[in-house]
N, C-alpha and C. Protein backbone atom coordinates (compact mmCIF):
# COMPACT_ATOMS: atom_id res chain seq x y z
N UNK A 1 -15.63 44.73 35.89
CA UNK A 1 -15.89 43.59 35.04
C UNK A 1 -14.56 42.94 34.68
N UNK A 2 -14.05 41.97 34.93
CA UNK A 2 -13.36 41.04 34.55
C UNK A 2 -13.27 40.72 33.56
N UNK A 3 -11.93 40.31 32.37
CA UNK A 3 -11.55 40.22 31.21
C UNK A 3 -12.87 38.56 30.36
N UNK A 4 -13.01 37.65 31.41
CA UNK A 4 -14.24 36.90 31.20
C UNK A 4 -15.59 37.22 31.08
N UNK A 5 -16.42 38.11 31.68
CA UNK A 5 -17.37 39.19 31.53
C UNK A 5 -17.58 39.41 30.41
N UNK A 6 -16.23 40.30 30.20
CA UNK A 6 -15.95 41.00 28.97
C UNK A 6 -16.24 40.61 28.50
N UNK A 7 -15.24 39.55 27.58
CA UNK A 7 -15.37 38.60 26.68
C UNK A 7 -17.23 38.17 26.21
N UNK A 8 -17.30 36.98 27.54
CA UNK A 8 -18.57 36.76 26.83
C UNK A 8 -19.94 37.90 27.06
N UNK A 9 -19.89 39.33 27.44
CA UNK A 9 -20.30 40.33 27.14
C UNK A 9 -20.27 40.42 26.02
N UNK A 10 -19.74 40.76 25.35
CA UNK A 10 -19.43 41.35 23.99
C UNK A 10 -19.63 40.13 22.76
N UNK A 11 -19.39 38.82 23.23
CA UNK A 11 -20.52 37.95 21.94
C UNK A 11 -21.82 38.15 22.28
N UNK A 12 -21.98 38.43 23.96
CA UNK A 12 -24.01 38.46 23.70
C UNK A 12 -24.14 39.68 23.18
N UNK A 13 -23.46 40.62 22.94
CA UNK A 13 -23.97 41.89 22.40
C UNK A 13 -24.29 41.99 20.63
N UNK A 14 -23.07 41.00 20.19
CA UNK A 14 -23.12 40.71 18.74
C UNK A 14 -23.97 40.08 18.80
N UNK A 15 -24.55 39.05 19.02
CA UNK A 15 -25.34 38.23 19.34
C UNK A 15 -26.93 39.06 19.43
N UNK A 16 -26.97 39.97 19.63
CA UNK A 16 -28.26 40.61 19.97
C UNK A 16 -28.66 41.92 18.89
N UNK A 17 -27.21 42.45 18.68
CA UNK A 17 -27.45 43.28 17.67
C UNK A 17 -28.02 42.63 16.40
N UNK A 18 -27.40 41.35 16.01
CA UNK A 18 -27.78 40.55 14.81
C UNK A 18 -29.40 40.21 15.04
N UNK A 19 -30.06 40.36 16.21
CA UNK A 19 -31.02 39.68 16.30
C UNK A 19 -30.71 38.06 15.82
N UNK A 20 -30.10 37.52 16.21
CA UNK A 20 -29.98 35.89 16.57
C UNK A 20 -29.92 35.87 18.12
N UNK A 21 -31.01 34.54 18.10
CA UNK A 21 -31.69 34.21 19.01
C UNK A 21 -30.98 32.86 19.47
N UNK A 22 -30.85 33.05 20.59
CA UNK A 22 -30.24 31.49 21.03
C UNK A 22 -30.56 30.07 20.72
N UNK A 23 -32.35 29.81 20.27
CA UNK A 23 -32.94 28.85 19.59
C UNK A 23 -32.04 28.95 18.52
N UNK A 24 -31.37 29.82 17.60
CA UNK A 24 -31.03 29.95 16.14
C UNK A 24 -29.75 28.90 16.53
N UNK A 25 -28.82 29.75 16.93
CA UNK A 25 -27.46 29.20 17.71
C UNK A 25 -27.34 27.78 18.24
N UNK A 26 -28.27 27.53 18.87
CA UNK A 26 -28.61 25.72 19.69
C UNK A 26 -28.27 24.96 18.50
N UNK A 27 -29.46 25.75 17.71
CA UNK A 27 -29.90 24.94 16.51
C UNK A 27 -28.62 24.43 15.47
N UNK A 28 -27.76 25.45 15.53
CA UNK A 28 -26.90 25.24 14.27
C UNK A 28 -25.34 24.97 15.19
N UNK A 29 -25.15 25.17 16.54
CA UNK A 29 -24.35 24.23 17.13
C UNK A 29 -24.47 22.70 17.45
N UNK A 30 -25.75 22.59 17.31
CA UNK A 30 -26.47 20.86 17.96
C UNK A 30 -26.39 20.90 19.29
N UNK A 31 -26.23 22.35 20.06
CA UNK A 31 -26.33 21.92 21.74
C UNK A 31 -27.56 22.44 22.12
N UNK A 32 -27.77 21.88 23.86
CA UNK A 32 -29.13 22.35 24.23
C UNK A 32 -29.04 24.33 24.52
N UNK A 33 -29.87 24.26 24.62
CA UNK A 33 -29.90 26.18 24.82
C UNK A 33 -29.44 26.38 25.81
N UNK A 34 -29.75 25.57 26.89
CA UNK A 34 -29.06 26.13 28.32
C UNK A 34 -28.08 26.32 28.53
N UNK A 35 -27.02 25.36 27.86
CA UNK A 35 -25.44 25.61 27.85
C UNK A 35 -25.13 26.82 27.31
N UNK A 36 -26.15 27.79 26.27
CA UNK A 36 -25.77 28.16 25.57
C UNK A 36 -26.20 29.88 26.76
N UNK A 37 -26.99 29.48 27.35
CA UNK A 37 -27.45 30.59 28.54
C UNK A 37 -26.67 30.51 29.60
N UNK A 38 -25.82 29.45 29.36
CA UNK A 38 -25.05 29.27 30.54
C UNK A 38 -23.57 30.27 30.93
N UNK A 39 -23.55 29.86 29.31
CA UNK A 39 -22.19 30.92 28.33
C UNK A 39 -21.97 31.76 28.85
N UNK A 40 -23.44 32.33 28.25
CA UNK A 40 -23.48 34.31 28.56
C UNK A 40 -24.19 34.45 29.56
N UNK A 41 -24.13 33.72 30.84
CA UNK A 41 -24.11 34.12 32.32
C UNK A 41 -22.46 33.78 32.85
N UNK A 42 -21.35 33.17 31.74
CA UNK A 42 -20.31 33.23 32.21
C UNK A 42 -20.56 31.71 33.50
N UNK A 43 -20.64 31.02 32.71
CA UNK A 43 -21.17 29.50 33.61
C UNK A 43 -20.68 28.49 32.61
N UNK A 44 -19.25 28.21 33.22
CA UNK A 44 -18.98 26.77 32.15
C UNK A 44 -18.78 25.57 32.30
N UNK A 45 -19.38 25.38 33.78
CA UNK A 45 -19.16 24.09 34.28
C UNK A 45 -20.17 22.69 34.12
N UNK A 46 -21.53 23.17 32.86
CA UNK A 46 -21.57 22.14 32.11
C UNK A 46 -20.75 21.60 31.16
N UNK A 47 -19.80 23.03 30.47
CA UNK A 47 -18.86 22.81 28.87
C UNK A 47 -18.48 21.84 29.24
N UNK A 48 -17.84 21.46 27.39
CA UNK A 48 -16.89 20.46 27.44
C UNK A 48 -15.60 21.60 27.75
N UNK A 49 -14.63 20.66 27.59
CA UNK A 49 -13.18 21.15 27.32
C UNK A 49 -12.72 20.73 26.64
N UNK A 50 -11.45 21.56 26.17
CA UNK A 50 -10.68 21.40 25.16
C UNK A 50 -11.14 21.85 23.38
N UNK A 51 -11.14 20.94 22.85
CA UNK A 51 -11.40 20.39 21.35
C UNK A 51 -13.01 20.67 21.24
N UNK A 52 -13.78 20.58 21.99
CA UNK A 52 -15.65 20.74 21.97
C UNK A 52 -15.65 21.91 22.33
N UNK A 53 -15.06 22.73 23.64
CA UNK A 53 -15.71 24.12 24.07
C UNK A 53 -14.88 25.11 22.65
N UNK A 54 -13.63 25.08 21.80
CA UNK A 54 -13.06 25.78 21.23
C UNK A 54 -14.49 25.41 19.85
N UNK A 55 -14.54 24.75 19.60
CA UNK A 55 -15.21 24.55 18.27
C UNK A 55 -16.54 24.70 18.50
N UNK A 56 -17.10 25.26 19.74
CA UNK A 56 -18.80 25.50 20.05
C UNK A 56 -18.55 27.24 20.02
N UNK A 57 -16.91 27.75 20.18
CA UNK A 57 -17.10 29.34 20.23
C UNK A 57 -17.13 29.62 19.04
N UNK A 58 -15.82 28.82 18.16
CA UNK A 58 -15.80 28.82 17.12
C UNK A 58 -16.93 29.45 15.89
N UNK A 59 -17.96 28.22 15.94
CA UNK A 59 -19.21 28.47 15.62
C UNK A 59 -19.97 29.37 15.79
N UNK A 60 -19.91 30.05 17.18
CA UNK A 60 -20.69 30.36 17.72
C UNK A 60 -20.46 32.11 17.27
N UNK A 61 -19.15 32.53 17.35
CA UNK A 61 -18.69 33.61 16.86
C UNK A 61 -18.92 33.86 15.17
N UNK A 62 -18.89 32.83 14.36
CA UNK A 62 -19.27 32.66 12.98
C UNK A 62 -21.01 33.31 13.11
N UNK A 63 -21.41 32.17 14.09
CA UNK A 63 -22.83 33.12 13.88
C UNK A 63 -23.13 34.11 14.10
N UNK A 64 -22.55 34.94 14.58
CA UNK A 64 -23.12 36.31 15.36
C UNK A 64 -21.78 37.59 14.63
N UNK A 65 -21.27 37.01 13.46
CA UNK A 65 -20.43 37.75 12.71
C UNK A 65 -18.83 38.25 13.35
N UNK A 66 -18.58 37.18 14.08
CA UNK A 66 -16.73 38.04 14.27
C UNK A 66 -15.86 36.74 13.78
N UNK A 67 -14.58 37.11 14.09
CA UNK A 67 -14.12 36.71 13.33
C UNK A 67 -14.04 35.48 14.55
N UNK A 68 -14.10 34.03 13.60
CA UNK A 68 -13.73 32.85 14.65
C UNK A 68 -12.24 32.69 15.34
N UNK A 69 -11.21 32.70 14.34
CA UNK A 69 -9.88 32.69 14.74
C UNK A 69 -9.56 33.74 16.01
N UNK A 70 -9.91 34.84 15.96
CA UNK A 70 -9.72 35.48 17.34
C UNK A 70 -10.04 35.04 18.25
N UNK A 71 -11.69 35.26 17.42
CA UNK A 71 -12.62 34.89 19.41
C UNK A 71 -11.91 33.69 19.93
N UNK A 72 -11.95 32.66 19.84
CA UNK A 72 -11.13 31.04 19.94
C UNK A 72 -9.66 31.53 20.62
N UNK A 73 -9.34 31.93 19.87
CA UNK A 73 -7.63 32.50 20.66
C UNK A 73 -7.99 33.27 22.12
N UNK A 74 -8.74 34.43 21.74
CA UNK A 74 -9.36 35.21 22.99
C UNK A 74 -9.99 34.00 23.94
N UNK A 75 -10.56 33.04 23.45
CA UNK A 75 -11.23 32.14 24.79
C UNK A 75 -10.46 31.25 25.25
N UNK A 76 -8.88 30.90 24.65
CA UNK A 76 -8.47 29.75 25.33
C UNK A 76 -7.51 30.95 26.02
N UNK A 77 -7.08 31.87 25.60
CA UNK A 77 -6.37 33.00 26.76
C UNK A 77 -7.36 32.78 27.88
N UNK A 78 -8.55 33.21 28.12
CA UNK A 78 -8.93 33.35 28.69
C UNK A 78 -10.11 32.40 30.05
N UNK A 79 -9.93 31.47 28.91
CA UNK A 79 -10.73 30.53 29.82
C UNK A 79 -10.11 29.05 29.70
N UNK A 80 -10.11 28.32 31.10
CA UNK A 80 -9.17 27.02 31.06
C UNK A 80 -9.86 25.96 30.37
N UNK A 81 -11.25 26.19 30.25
CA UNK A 81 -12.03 25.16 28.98
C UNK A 81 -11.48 25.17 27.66
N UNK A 82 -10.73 26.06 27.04
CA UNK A 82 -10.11 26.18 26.26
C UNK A 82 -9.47 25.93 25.27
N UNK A 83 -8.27 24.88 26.79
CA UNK A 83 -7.02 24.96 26.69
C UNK A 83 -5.85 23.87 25.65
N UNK A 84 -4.95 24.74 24.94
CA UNK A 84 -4.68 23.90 24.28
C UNK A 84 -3.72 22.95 24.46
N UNK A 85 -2.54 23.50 25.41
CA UNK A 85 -1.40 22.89 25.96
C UNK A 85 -0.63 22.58 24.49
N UNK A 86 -0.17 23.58 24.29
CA UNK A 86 0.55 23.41 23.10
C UNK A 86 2.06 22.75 23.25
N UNK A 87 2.83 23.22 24.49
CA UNK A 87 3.82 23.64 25.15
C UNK A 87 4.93 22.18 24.90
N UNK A 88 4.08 20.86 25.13
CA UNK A 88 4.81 19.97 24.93
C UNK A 88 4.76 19.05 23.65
N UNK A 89 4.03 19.72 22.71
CA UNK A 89 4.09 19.58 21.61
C UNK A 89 5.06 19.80 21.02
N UNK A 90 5.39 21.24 21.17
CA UNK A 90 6.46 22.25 20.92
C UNK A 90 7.86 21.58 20.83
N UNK A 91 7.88 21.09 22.23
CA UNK A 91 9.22 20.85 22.94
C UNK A 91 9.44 19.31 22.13
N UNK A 92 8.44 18.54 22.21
CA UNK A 92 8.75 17.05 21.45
C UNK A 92 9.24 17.87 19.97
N UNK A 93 8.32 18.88 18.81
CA UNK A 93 9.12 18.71 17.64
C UNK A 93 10.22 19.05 17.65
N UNK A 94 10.63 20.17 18.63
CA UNK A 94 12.04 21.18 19.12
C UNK A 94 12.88 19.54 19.18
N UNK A 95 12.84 18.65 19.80
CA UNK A 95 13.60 17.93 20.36
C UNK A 95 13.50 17.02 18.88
N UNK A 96 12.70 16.57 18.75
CA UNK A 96 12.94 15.94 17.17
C UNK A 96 13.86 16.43 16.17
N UNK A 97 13.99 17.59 15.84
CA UNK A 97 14.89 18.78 14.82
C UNK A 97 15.82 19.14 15.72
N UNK A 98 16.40 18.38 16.99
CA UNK A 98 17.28 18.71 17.71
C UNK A 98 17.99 20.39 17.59
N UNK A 99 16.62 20.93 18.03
CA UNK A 99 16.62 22.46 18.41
C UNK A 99 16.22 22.66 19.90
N UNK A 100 16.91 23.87 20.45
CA UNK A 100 16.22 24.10 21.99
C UNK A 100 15.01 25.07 21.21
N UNK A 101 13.69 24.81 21.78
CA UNK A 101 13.03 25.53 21.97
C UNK A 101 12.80 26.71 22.71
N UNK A 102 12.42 28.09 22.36
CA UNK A 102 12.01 29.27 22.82
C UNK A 102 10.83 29.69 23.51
N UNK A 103 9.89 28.29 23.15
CA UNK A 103 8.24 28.77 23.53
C UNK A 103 7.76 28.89 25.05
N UNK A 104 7.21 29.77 25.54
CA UNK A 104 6.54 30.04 26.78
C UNK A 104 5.49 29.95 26.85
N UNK A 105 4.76 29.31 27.39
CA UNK A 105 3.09 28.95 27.90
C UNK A 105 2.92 30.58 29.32
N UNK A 106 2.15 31.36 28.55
CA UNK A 106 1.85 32.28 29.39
C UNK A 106 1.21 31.92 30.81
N UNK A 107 0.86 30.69 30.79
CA UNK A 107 -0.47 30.40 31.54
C UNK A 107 -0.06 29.16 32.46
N UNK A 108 1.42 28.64 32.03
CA UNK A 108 2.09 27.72 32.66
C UNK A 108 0.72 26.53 33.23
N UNK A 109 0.39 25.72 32.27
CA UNK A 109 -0.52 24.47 32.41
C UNK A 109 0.41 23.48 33.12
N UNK A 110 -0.11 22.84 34.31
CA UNK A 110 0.55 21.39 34.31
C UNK A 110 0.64 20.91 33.48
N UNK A 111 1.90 19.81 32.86
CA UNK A 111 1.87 19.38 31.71
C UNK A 111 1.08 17.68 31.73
N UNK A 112 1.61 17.46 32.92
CA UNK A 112 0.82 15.90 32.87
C UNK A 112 -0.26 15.64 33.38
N UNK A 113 -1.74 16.82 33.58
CA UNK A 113 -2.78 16.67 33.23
C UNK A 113 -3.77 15.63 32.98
N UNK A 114 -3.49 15.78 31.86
CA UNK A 114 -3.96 14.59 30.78
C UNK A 114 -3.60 13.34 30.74
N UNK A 115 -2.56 13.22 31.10
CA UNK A 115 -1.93 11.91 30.77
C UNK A 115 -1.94 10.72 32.24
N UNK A 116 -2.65 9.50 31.39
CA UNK A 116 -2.98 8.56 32.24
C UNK A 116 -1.87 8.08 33.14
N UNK A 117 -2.30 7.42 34.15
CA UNK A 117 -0.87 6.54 35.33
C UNK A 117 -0.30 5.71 34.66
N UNK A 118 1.10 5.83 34.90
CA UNK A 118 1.91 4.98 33.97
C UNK A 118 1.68 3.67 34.70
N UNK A 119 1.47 2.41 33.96
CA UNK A 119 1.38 0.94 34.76
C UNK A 119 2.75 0.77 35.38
N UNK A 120 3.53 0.07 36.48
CA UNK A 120 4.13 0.17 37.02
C UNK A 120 5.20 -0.85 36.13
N UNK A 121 6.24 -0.98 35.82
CA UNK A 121 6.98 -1.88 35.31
C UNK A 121 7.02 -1.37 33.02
N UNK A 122 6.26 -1.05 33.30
CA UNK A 122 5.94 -0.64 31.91
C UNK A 122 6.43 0.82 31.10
N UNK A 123 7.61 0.97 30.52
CA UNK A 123 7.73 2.55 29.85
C UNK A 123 7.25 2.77 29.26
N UNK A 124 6.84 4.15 29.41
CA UNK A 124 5.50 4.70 28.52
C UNK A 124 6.60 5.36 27.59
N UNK A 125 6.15 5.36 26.48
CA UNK A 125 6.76 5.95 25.28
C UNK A 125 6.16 7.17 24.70
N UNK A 126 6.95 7.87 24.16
CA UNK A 126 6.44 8.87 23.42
C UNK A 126 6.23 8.87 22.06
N UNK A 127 5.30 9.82 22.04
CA UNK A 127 4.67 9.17 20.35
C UNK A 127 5.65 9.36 19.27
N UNK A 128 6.83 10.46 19.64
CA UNK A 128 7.96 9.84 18.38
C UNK A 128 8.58 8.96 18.40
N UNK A 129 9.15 8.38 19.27
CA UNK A 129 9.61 7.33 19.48
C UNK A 129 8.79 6.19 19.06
N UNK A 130 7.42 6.17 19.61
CA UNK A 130 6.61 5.09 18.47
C UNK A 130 6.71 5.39 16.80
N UNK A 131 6.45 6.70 16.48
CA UNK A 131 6.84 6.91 14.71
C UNK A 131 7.99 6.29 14.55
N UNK A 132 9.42 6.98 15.04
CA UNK A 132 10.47 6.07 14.62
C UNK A 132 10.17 4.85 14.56
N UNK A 133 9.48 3.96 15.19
CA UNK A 133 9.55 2.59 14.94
C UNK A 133 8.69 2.03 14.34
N UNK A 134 7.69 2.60 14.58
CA UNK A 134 6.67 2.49 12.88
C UNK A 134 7.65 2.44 11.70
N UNK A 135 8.02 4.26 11.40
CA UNK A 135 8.80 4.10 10.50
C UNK A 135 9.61 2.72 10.19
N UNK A 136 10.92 2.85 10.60
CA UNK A 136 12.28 1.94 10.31
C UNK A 136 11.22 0.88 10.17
N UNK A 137 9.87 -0.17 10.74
CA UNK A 137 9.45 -1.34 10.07
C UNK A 137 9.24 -1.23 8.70
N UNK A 138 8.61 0.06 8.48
CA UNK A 138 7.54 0.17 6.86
C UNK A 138 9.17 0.44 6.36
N UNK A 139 10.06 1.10 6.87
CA UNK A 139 11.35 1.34 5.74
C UNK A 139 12.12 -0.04 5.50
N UNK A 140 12.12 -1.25 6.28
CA UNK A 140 12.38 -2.16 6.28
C UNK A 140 12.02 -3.17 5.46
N UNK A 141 10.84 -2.44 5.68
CA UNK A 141 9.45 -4.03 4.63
C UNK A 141 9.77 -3.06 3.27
N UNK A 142 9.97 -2.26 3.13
CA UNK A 142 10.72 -1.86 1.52
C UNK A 142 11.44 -1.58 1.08
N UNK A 143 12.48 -2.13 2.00
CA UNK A 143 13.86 -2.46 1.52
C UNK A 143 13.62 -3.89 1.18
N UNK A 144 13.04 -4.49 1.83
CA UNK A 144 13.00 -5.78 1.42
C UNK A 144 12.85 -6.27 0.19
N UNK A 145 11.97 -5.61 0.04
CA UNK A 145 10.85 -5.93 -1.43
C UNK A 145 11.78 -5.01 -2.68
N UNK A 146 12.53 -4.10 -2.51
CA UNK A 146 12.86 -3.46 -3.58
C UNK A 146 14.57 -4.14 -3.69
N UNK A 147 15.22 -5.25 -3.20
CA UNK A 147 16.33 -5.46 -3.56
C UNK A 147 16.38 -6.26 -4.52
N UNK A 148 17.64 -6.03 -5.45
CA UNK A 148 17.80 -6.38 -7.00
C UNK A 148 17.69 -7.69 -6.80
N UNK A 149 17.31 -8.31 -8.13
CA UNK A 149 17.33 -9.98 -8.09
C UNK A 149 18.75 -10.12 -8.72
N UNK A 150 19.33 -11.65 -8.47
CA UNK A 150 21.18 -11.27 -8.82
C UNK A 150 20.86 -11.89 -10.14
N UNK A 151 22.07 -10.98 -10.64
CA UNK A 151 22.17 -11.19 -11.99
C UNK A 151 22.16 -12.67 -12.49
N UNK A 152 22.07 -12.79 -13.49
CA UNK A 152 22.21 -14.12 -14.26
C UNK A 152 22.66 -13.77 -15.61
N UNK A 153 23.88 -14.55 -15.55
CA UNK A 153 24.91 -14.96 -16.65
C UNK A 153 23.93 -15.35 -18.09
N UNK A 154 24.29 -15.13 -19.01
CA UNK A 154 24.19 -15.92 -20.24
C UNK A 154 25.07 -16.00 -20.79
N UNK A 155 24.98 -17.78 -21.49
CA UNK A 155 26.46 -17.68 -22.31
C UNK A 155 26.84 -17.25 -23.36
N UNK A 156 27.95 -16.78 -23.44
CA UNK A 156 28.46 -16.24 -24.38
C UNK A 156 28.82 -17.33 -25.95
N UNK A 157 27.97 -16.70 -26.48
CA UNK A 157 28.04 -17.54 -28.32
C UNK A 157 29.27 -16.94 -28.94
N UNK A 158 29.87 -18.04 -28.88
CA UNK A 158 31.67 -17.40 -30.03
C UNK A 158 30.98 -18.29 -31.31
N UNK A 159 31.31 -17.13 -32.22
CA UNK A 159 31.20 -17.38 -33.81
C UNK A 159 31.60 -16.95 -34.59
């Protein structure tokens, strides 16, 4: 048996000891049952990915009593529906706090995946580089607004 097996072995087992029934589970995830039979035949090529399959184990481990934070960790180790791609997250704040980063992606993800074709002629920016310039406008527009009005003289009464 394979560390995937395993895995979703051992929620259908919690899962059964509790006597919760997959109608229960559908019910209080909002998905259809089959996905949910699909699971624990180790079949995930209806799931979503990412952000939906972590927060359907999530749940799903809440119901059947373990702890969510593991199981979730245990499923993106283990399964690429998972996945979080933390890796260049990492490296953008590392590079922001002008630190080298230490972090290793066990699982070495392509990093550009996700990310759409750049239009040809066009630099794609990174999202700090957009904050910085967010920023410096909003720090701009209140500098503006907060500079002193100049003084004004009154005359001086000799008496």
């Amino acid at each position: 048996m394979n560390p995937q097996d395993a895995f979703v072995t051992r929620l259908r087992r919690y899962r059964e000891r509790y006597q919760i029934s997959l109608d229960e589970i559908a019910t209080m995830l909002r998905v259809k049952r089959e996905l949910l039979e699909a699971f624990e035949r180790n079949d995930l090529s209806e799931w979503p990915r990412g952000l939906y399959a972590r927060a359907w184990v999530r749940a799903y481990a809440n119901a059947v009593g373990l702890d969510p934070s593991d199981t979730v960790d245990e499923f993106c180790r283990l399964f690429p529906h998972g996945d979080r791609r933390v890796g260049g997250t990492i490296q953008d704040i590392a590079a922001i706090v002008a630190h080298t980063s230490e972090y290793r992606d066990e699982f070495g993800h392509p990093m550009e995946r996700r990310r759409s074709e750049q239009i040809e002629g066009v630099p794609q920016q990174t999202w700090y580089v957009v904050a910085a310039q967010w920023m410096q406008t909003r720090w701009s527009r209140m500098l503006s607004t907060l500079r002193p009005a100049p003084l004004k003289r009154t005359p001086r009464i000799s008496g």
